[in-house]
PDB file of N, CA and C in Angstrom:
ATOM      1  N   UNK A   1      -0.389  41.723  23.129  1.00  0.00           N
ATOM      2  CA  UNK A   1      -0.264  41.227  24.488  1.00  0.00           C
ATOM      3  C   UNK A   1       0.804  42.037  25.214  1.00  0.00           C
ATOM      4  N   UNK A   2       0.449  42.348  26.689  1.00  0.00           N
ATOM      5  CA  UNK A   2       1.381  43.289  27.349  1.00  0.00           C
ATOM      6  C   UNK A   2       2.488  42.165  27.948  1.00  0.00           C
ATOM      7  N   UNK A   3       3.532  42.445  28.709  1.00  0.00           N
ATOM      8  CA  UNK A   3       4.151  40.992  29.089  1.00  0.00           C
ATOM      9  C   UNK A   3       3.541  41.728  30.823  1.00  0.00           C
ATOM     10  N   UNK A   4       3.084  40.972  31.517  1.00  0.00           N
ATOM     11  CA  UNK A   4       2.746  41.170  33.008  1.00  0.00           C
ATOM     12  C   UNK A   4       3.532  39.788  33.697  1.00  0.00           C
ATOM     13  N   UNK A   5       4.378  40.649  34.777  1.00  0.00           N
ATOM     14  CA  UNK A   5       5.285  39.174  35.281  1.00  0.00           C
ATOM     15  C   UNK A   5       6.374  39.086  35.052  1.00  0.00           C
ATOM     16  N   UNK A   6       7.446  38.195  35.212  1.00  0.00           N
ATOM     17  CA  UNK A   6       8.695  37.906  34.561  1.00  0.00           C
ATOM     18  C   UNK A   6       9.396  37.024  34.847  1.00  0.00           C
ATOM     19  N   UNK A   7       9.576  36.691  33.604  1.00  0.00           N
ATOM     20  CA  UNK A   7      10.084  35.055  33.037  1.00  0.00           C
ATOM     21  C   UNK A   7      11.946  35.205  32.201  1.00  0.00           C
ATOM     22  N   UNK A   8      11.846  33.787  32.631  1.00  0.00           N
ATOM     23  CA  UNK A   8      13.507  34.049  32.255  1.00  0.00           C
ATOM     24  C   UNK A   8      13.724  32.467  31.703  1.00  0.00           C
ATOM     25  N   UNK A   9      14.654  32.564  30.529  1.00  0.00           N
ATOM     26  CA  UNK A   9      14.941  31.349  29.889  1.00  0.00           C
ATOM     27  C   UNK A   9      16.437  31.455  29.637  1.00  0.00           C
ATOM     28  N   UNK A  10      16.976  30.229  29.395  1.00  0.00           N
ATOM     29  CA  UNK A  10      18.413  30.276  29.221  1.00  0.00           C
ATOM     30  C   UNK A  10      19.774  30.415  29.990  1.00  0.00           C
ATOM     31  N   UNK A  11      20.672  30.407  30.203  1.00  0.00           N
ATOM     32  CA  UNK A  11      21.588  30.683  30.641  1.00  0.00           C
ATOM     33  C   UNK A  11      22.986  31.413  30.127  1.00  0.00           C
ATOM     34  N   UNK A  12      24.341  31.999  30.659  1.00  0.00           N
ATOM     35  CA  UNK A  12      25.398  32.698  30.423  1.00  0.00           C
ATOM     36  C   UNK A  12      26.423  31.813  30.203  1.00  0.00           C
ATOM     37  N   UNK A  13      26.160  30.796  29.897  1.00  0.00           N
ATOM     38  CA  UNK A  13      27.361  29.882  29.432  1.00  0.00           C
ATOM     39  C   UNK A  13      27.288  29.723  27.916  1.00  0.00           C
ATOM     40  N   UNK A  14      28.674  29.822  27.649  1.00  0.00           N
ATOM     41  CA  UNK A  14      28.926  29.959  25.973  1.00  0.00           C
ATOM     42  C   UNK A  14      28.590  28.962  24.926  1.00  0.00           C
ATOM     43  N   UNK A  15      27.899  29.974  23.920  1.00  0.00           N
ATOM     44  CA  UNK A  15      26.936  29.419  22.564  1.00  0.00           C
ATOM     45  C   UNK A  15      25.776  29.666  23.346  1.00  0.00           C
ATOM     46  N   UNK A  16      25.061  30.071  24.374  1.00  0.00           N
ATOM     47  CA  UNK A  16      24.007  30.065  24.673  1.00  0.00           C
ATOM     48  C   UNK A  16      23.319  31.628  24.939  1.00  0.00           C
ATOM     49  N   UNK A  17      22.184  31.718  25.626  1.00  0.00           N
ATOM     50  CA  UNK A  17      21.802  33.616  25.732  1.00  0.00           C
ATOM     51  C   UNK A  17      20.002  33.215  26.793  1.00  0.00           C
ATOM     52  N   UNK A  18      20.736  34.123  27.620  1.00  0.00           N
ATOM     53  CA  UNK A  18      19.904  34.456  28.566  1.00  0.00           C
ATOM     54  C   UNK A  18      18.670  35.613  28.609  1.00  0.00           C
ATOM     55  N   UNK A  19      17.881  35.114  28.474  1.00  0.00           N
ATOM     56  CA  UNK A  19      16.608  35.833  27.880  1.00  0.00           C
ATOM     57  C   UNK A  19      15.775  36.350  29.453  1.00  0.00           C
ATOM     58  N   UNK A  20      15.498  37.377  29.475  1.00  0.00           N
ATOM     59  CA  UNK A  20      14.259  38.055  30.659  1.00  0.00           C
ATOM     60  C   UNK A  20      13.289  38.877  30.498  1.00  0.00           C
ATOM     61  N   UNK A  21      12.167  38.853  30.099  1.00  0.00           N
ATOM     62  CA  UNK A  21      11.046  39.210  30.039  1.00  0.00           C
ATOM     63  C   UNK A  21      10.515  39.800  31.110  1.00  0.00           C
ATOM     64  N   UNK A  22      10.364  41.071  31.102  1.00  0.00           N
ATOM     65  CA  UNK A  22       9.520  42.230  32.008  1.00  0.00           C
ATOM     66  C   UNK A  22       8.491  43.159  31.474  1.00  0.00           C
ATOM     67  N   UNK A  23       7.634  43.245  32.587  1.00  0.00           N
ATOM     68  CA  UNK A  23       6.885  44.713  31.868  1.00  0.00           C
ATOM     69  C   UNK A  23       7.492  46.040  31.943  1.00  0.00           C
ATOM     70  N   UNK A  24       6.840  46.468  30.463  1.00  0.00           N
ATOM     71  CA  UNK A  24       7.327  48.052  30.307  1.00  0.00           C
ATOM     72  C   UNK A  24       6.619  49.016  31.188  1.00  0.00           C
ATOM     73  N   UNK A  25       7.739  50.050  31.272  1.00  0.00           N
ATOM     74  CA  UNK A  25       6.898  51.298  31.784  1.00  0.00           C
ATOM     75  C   UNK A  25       6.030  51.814  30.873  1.00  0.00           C
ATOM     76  N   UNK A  26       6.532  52.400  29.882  1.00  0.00           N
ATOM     77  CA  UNK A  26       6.342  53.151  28.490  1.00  0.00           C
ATOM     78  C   UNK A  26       5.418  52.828  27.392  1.00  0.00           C
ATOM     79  N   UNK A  27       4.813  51.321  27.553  1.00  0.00           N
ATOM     80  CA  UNK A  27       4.149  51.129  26.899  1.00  0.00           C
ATOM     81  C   UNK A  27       3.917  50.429  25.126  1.00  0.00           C
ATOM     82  N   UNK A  28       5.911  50.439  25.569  1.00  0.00           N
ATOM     83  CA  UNK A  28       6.347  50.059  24.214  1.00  0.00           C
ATOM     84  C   UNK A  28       7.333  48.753  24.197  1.00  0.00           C
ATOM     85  N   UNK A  29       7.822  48.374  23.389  1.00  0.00           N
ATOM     86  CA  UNK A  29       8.311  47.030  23.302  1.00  0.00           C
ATOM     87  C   UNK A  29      10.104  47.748  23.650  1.00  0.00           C
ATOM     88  N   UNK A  30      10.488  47.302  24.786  1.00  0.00           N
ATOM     89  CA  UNK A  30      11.996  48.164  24.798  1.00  0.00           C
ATOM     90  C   UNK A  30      13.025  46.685  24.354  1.00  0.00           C
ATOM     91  N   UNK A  31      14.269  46.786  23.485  1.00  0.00           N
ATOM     92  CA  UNK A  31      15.137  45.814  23.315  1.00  0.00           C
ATOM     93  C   UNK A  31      15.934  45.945  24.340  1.00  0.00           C
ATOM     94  N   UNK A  32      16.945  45.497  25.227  1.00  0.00           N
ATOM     95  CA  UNK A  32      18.556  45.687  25.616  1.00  0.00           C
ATOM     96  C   UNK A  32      18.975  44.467  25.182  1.00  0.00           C
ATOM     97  N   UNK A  33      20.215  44.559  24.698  1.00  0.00           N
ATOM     98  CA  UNK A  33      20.825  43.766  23.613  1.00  0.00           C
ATOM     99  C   UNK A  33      22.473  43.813  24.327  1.00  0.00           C
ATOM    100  N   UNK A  34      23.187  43.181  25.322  1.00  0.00           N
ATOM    101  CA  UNK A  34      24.353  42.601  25.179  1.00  0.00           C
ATOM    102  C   UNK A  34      24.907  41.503  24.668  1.00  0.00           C
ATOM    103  N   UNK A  35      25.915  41.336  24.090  1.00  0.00           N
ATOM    104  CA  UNK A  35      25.960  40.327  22.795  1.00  0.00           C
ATOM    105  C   UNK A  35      27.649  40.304  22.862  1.00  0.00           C
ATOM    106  N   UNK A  36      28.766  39.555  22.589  1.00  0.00           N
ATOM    107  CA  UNK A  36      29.786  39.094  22.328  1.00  0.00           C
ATOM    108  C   UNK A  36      30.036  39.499  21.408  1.00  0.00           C
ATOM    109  N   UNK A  37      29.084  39.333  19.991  1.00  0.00           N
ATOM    110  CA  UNK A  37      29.094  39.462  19.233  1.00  0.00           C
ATOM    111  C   UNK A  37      28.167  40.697  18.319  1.00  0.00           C
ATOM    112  N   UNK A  38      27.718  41.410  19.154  1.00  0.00           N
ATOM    113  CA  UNK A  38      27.159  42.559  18.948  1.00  0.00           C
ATOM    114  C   UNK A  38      27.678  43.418  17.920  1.00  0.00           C
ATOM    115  N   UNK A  39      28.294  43.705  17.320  1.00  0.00           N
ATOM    116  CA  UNK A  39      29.169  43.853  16.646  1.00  0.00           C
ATOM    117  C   UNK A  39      29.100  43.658  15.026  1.00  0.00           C
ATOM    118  N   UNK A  40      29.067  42.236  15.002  1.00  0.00           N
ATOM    119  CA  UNK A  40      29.015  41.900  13.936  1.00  0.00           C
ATOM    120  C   UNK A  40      27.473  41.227  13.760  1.00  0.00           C
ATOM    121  N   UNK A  41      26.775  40.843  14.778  1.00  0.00           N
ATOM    122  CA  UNK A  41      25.272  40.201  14.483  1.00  0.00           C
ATOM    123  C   UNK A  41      24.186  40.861  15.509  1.00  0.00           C
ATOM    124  N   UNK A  42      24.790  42.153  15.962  1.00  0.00           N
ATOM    125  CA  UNK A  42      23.731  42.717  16.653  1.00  0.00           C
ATOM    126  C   UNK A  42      22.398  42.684  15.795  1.00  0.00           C
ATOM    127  N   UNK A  43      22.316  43.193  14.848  1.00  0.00           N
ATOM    128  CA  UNK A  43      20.888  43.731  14.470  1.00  0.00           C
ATOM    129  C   UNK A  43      20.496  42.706  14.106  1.00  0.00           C
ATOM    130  N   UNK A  44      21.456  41.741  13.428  1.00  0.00           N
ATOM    131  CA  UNK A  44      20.398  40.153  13.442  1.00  0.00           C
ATOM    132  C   UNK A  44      19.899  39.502  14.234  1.00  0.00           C
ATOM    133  N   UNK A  45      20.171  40.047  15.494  1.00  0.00           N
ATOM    134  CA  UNK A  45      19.521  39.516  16.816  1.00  0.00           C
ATOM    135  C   UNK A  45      18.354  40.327  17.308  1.00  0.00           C
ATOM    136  N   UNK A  46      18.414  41.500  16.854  1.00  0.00           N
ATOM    137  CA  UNK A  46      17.112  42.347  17.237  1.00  0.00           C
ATOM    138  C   UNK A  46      16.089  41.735  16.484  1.00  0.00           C
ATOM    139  N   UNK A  47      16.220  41.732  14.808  1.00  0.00           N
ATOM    140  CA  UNK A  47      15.339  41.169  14.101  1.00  0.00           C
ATOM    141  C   UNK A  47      15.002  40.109  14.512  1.00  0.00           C
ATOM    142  N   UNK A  48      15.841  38.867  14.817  1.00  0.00           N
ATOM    143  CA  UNK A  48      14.937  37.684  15.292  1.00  0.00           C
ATOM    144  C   UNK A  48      13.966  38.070  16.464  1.00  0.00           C
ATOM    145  N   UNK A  49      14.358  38.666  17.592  1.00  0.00           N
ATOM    146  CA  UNK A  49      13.661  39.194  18.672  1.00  0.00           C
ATOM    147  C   UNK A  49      12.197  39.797  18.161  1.00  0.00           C
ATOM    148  N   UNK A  50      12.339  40.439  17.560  1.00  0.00           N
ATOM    149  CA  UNK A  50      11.541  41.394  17.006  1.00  0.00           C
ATOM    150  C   UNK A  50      10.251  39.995  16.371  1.00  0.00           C
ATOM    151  N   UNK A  51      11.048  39.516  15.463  1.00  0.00           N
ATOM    152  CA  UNK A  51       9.936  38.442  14.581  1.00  0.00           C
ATOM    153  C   UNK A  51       9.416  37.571  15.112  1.00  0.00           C
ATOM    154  N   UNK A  52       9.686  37.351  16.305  1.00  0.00           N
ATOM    155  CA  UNK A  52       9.672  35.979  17.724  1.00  0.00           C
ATOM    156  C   UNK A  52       8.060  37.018  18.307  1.00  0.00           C
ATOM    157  N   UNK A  53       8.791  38.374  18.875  1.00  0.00           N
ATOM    158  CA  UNK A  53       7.781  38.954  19.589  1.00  0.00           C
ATOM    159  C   UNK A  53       6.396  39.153  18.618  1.00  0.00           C
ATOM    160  N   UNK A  54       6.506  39.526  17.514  1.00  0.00           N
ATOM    161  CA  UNK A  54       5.364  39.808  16.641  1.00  0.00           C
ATOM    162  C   UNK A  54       4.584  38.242  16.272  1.00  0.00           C
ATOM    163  N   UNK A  55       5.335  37.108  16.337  1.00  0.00           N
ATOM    164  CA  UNK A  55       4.821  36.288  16.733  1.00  0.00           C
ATOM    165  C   UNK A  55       3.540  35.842  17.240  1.00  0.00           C
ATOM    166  N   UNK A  56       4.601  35.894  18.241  1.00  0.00           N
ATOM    167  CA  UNK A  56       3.317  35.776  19.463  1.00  0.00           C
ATOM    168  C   UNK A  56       2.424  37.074  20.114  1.00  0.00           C
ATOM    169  N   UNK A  57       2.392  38.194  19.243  1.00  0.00           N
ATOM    170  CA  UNK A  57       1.567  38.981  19.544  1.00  0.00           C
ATOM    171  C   UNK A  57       1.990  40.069  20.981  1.00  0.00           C
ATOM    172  N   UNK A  58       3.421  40.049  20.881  1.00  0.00           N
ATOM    173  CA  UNK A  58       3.851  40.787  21.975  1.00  0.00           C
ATOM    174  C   UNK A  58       3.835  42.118  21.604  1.00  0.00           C
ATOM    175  N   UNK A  59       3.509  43.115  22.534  1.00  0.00           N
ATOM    176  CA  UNK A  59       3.471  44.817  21.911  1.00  0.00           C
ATOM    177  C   UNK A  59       4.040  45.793  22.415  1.00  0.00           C
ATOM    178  N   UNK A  60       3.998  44.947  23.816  1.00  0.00           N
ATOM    179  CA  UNK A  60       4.407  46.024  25.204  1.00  0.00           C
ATOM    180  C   UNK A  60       5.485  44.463  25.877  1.00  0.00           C
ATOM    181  N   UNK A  61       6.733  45.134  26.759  1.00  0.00           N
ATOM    182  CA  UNK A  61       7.685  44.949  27.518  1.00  0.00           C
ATOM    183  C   UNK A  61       8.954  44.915  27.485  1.00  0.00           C
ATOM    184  N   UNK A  62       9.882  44.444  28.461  1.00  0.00           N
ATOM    185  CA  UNK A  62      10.824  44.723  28.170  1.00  0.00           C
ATOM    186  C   UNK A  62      11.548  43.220  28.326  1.00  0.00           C
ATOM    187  N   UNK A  63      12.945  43.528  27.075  1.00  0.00           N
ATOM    188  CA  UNK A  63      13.814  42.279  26.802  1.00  0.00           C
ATOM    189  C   UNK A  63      14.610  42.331  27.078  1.00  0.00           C
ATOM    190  N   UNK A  64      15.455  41.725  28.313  1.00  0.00           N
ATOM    191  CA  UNK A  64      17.185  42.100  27.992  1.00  0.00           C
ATOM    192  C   UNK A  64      17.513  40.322  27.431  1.00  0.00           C
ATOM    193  N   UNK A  65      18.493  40.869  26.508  1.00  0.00           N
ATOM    194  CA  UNK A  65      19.214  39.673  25.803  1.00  0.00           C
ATOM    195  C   UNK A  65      20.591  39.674  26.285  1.00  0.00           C
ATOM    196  N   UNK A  66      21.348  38.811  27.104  1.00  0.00           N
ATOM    197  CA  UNK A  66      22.287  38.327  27.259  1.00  0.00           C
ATOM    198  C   UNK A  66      22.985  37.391  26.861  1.00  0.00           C
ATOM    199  N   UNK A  67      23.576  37.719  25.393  1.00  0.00           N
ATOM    200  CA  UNK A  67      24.260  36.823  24.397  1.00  0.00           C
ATOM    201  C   UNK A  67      25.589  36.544  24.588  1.00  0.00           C
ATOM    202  N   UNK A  68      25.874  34.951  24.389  1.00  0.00           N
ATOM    203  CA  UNK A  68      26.809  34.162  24.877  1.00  0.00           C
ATOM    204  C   UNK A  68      27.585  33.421  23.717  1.00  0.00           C
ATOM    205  N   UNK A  69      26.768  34.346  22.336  1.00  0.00           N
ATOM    206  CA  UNK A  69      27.237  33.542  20.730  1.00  0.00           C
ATOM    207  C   UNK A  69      26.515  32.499  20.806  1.00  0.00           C
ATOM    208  N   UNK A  70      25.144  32.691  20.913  1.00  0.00           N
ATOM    209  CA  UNK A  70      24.401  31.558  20.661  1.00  0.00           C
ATOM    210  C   UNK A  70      23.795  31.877  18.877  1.00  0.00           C
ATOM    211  N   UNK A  71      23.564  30.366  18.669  1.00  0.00           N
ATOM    212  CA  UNK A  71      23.097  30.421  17.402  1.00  0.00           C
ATOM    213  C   UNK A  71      21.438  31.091  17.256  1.00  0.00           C
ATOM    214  N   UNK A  72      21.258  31.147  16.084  1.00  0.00           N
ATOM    215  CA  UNK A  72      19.405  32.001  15.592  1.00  0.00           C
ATOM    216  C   UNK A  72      18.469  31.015  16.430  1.00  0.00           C
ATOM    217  N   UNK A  73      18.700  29.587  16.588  1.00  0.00           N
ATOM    218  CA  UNK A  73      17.634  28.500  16.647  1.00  0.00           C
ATOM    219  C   UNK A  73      17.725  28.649  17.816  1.00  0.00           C
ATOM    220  N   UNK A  74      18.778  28.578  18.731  1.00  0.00           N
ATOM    221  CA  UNK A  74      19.012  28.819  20.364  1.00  0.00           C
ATOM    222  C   UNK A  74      17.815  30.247  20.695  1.00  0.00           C
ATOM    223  N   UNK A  75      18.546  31.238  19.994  1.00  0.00           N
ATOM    224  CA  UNK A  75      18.035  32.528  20.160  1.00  0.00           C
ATOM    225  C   UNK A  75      16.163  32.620  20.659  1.00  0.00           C
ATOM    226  N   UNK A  76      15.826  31.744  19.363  1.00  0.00           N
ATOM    227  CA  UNK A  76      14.375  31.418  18.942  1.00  0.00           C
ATOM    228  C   UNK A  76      13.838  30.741  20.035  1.00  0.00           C
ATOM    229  N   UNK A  77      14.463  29.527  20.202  1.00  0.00           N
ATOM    230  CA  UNK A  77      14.013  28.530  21.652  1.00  0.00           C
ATOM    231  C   UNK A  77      13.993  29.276  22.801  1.00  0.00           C
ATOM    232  N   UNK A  78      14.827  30.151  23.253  1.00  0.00           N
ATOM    233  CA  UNK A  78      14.797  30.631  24.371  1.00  0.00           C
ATOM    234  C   UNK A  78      13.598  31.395  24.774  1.00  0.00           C
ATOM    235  N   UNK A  79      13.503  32.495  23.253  1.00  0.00           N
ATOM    236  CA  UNK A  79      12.570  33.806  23.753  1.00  0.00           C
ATOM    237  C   UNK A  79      11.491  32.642  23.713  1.00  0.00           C
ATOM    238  N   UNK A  80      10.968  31.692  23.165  1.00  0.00           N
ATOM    239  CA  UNK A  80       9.350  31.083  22.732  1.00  0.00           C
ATOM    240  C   UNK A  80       9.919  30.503  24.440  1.00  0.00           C
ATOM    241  N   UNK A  81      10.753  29.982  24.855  1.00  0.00           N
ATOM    242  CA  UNK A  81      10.378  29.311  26.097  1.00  0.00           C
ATOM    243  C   UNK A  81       9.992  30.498  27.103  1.00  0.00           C
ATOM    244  N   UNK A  82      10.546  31.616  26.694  1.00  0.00           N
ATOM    245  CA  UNK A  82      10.406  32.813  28.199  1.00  0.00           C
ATOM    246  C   UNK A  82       8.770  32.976  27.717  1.00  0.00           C
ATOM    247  N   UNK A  83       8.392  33.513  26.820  1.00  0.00           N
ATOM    248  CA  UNK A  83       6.777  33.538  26.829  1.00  0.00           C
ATOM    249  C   UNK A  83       5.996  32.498  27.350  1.00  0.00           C
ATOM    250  N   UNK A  84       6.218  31.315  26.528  1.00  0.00           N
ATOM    251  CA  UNK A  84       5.339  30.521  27.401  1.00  0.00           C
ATOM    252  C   UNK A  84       5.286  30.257  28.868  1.00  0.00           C
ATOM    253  N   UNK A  85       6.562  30.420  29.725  1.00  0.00           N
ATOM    254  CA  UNK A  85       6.816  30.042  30.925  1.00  0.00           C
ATOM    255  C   UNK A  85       5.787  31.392  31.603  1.00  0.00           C
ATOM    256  N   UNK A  86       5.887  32.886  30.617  1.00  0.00           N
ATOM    257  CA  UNK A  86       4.641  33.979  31.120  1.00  0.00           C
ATOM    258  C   UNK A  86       3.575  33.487  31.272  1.00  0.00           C
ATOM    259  N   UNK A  87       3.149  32.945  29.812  1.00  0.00           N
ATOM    260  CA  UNK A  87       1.609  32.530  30.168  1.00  0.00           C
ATOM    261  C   UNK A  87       0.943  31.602  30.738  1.00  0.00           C
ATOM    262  N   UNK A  88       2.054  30.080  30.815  1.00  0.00           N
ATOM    263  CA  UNK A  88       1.313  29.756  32.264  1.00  0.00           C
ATOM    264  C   UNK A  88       2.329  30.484  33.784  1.00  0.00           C
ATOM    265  N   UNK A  89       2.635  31.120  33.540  1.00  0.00           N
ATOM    266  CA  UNK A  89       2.971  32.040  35.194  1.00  0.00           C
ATOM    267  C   UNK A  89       3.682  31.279  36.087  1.00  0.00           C
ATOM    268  N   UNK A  90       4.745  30.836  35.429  1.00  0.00           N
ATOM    269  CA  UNK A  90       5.858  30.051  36.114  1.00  0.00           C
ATOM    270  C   UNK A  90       6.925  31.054  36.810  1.00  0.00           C
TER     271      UNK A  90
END
């Protein structure tokens, strides 16, 4: 699935992460990843991203993650809420 549209879940207040869903130019799944904690749990945040998007069958768009030290389950809730809010076209 391409992402067409763009959806946004979450917010910048702390323990939490602001998720935005766009389409790619390129054709490919692009990450941007700001994080607090980038550092020490960056790539564990790509991977969840990553396992969220393969999920649901995502292939193509773009993610920026705006992390606030939210936990994996936050992480998870957010991106599944930004997709669905795509597919019904909120």
């Amino acid at each position: 699935m391409k992402i067409q549209g763009t959806a946004i879940a979450g917010t910048l207040e702390s323990n939490d992460v602001l998720i935005t869903l766009s389409p790619s130019s390129n054709n490919k799944v692009e990450i941007d990843l700001s994080s607090i904690v980038k550092k020490q749990f960056g790539d564990q945040i790509e991977e969840i991203v990553r396992e969220m998007l393969e999920e649901f069958n995502i292939e193509e768009g773009n993610i920026k993650i705006q992390d606030m030290g939210a936990l994996d389950c936050t992480i998870k809730a957010r991106i599944e809420t930004a997709i669905l809010r795509l597919k019904e076209g909120k």
